[in-house]
Protein backbone atom coordinates (compact mmCIF):
# COMPACT_ATOMS: atom_id res chain seq x y z
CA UNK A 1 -3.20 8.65 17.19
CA UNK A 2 -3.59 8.36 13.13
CA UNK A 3 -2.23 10.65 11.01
CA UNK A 4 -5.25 12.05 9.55
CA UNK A 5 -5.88 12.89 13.32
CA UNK A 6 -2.85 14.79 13.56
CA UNK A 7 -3.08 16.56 10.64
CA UNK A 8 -7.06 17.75 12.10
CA UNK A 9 -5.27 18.78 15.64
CA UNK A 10 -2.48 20.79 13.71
CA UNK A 11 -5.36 22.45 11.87
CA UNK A 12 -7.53 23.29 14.72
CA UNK A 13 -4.74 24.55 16.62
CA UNK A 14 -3.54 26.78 13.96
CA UNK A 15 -7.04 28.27 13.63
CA UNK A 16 -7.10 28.70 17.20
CA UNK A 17 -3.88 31.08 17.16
CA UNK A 18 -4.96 33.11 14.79
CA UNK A 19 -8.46 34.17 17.08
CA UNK A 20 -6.72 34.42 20.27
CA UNK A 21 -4.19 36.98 21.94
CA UNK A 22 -1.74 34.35 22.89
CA UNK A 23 2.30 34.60 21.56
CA UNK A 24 4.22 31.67 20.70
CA UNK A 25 7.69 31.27 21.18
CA UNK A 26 9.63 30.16 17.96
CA UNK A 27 11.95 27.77 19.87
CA UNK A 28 9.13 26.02 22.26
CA UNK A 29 9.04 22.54 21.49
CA UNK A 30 4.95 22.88 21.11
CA UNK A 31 5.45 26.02 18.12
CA UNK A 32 9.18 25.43 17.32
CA UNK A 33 9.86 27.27 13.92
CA UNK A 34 13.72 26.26 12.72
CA UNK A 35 14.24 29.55 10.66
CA UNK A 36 12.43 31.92 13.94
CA UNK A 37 14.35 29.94 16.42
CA UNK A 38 17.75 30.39 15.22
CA UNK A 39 17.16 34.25 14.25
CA UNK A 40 15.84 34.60 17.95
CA UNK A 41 18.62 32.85 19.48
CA UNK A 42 21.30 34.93 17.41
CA UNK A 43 19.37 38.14 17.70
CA UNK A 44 18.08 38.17 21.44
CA UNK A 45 14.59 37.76 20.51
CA UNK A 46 11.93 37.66 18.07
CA UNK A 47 9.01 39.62 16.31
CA UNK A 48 5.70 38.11 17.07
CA UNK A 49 3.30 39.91 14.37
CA UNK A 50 5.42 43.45 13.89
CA UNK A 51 5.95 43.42 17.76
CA UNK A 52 9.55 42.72 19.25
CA UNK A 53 10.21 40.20 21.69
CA UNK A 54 13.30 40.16 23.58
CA UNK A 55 14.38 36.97 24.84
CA UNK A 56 17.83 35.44 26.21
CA UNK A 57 17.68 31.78 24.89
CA UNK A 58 20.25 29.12 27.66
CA UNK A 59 20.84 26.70 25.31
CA UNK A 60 22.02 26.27 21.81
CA UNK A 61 19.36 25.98 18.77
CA UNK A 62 20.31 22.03 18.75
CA UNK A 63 18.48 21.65 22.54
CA UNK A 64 15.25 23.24 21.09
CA UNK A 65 15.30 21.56 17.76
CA UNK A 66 15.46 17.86 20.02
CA UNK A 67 13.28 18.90 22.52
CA UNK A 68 10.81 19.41 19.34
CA UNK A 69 12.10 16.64 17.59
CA UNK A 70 10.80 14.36 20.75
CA UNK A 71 7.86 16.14 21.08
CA UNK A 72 7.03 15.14 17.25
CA UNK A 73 8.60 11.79 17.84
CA UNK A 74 5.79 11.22 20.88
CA UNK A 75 2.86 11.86 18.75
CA UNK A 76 2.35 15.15 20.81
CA UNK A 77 0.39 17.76 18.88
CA UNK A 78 2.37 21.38 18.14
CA UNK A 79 1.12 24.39 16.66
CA UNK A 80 1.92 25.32 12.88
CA UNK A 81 2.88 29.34 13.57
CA UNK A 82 2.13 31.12 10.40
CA UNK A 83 5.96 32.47 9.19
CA UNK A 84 4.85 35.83 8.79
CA UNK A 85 4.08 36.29 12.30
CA UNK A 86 7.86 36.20 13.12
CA UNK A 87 8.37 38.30 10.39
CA UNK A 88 10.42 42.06 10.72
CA UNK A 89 8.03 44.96 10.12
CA UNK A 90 8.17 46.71 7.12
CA UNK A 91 9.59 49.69 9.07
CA UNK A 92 13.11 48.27 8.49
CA UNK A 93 15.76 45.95 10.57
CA UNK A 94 15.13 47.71 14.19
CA UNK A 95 11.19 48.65 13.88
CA UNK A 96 9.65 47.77 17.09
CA UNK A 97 12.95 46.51 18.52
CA UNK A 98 12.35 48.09 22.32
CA UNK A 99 15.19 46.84 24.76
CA UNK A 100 15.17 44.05 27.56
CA UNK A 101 15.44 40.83 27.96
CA UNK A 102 13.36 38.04 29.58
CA UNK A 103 15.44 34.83 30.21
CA UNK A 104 14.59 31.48 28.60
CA UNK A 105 15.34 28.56 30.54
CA UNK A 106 14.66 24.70 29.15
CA UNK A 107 11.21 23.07 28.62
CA UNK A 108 9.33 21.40 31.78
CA UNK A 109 9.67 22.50 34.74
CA UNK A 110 13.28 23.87 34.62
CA UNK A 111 11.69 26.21 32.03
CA UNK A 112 7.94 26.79 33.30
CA UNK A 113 8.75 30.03 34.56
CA UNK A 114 10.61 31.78 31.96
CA UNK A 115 8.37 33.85 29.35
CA UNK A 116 7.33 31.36 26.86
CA UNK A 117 4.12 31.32 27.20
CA UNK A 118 1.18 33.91 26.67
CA UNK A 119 0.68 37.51 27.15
């Protein structure tokens, strides 16, 4: 795939999030976010536009930065999250925070049925 293709797909996708109801998880290796992973992994989850997400992440942030770095590596397209959609509400450092956890496995199939997907 050329690059100008990639940079088209990355486009498209990202215009695609924003119309539809789907969430992304910040440390999935197709809409990995360095700054959103790590703050989910060391606060048990993330905001996903105001809303919060609780999540128990398996692994360490360096197993979802490689599984993304791969994924980048292949030529496989990801999705450019806007940062503000992981960001806090303005309501202060607990707003929307609601209790319980969903588990995160890995990627593939060990992780296919752990909440990364949409809601």
């Amino acid at each position: 795939m050329k690059r100008s293709s990639q940079v088209t797909l990355t486009v498209v996708a990202a215009i695609g999030l924003a119309g539809c109801g789907r969430r992304y998880d910040p440390c999935d290796e197709r809409s990995f976010d360095a700054v959103a992973c790590g703050d989910a992994i060391r606060g048990g989850g993330y905001y996903w536009n105001g809303s919060w997400v609780p999540m128990t992440y398996s692994h360490p942030y360096p197993y979802y930065y490689d599984a993304y770095r791969v994924r980048v590596s292949r030529g496989d397209p990801v999705v450019s999250v806007p940062g503000k959609t992981y960001g806090r509400p303005a309501g202060g450092a607990d707003a929307g925070h609601s209790g319980g956890t969903v588990t995160r496995g890995g990627f593939g199939s060990t992780g296919a049925g752990h909440g990364g997907g949409g809601e």
